[in-house]
Protein backbone atom coordinates (compact mmCIF):
# COMPACT_ATOMS: atom_id res chain seq x y z
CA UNK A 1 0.00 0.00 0.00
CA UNK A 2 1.44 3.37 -0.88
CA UNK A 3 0.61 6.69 0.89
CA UNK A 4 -1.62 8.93 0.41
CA UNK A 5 -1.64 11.88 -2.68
CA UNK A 6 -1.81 14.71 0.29
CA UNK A 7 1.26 13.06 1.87
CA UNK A 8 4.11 13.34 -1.43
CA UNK A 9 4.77 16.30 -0.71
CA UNK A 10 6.47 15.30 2.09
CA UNK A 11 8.57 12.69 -0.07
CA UNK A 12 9.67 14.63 -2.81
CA UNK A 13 12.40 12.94 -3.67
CA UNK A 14 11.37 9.91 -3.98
CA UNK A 15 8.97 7.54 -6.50
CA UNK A 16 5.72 7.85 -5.06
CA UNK A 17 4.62 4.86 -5.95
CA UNK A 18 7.90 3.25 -4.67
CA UNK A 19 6.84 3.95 -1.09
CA UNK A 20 5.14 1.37 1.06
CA UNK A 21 3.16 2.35 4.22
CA UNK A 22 4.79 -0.73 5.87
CA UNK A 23 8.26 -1.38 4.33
CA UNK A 24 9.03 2.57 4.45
CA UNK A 25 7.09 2.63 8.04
CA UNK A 26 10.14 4.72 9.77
CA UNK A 27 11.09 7.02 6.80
CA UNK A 28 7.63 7.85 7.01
CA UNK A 29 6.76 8.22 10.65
CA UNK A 30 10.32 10.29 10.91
CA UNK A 31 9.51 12.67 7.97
CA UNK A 32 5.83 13.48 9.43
CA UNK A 33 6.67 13.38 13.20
CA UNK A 34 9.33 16.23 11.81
CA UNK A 35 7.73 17.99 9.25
CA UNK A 36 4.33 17.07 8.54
CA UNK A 37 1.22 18.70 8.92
CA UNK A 38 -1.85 18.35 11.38
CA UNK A 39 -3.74 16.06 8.57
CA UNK A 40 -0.65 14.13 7.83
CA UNK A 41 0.00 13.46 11.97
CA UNK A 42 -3.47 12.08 12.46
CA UNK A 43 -3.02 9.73 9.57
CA UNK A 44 0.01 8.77 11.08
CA UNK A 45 -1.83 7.81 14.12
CA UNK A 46 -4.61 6.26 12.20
CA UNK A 47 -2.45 4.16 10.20
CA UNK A 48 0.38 2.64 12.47
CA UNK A 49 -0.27 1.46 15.94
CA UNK A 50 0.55 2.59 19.13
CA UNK A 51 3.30 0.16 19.75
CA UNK A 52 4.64 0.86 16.12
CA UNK A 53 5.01 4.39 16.80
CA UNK A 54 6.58 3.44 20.38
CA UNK A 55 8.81 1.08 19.01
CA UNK A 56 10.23 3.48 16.31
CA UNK A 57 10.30 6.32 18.75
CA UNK A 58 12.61 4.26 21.26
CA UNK A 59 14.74 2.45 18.79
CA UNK A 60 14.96 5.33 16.00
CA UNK A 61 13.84 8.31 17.04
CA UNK A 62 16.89 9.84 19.03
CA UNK A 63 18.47 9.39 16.24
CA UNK A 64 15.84 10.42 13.22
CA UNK A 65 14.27 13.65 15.28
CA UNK A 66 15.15 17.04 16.74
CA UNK A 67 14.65 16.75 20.68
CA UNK A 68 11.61 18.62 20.58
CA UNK A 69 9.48 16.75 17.84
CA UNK A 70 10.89 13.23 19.89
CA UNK A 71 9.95 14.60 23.13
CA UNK A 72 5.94 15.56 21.45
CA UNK A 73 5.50 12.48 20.24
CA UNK A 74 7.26 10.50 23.10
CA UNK A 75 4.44 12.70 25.17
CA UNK A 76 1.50 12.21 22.96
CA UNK A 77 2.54 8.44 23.15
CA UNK A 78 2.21 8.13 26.73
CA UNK A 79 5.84 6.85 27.32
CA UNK A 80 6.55 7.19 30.77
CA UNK A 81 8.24 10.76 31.62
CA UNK A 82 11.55 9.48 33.23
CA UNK A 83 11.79 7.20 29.62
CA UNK A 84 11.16 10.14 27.96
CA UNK A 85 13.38 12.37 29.64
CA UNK A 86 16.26 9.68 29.11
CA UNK A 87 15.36 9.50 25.07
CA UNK A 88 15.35 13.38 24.76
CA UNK A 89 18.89 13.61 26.54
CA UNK A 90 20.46 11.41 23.95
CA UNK A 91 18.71 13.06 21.11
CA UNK A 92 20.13 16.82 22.65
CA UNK A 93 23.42 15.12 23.02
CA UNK A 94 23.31 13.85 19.10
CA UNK A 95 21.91 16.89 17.51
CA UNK A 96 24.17 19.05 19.03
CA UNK A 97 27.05 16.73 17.69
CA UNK A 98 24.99 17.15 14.71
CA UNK A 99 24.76 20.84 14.70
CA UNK A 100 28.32 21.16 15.92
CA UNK A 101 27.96 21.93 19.08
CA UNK A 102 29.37 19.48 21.16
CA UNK A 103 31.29 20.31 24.38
């Protein structure tokens, strides 16, 4: 199944019809947890589970998503706050070696 016509904007650079909803799950859910809009984020939630979304947030997220869009959708999730407080630390600490701003 490939993703909706509202959504390729958001995947501009790729075929559209290349892209499947579950194969591509975490290019997806990182591109519109980042960047998408408020239609494209309740899709999101409409189309991948809870513990999909969990389960890419904890194992890919830190490393896929500024600290603030991790920490909204760790929230929004309902991961516990001192989990969430742990996977926003590491994603602070690898953006701002990202960014070039490491101490």
């Amino acid at each position: 199944m490939t993703i909706p016509v509202f959504l390729q904007p958001f995947f501009w650079e790729y075929a559209h019809e290349d892209i499947d909803i579950m194969r591509h799950a975490a290019t997806i859910m990182a591109r519109i947890m980042e960047r998408g809009s408020w239609e494209a984020m309740v899709w999101l939630k409409k189309t991948y589970s809870r513990e999909q979304i969990v389960n890419f947030l904890i194992n890919k997220g830190k490393d896929s998503l500024p600290p603030r869009e991790l920490n909204y959708w760790l929230l929004i999730s309902g991961v516990p706050p001192e989990d969430r407080r742990k996977l926003v630390d590491s994603a602070k600490a690898n953006y701002a070696v990202w960014r070039g701003h490491a101490s």
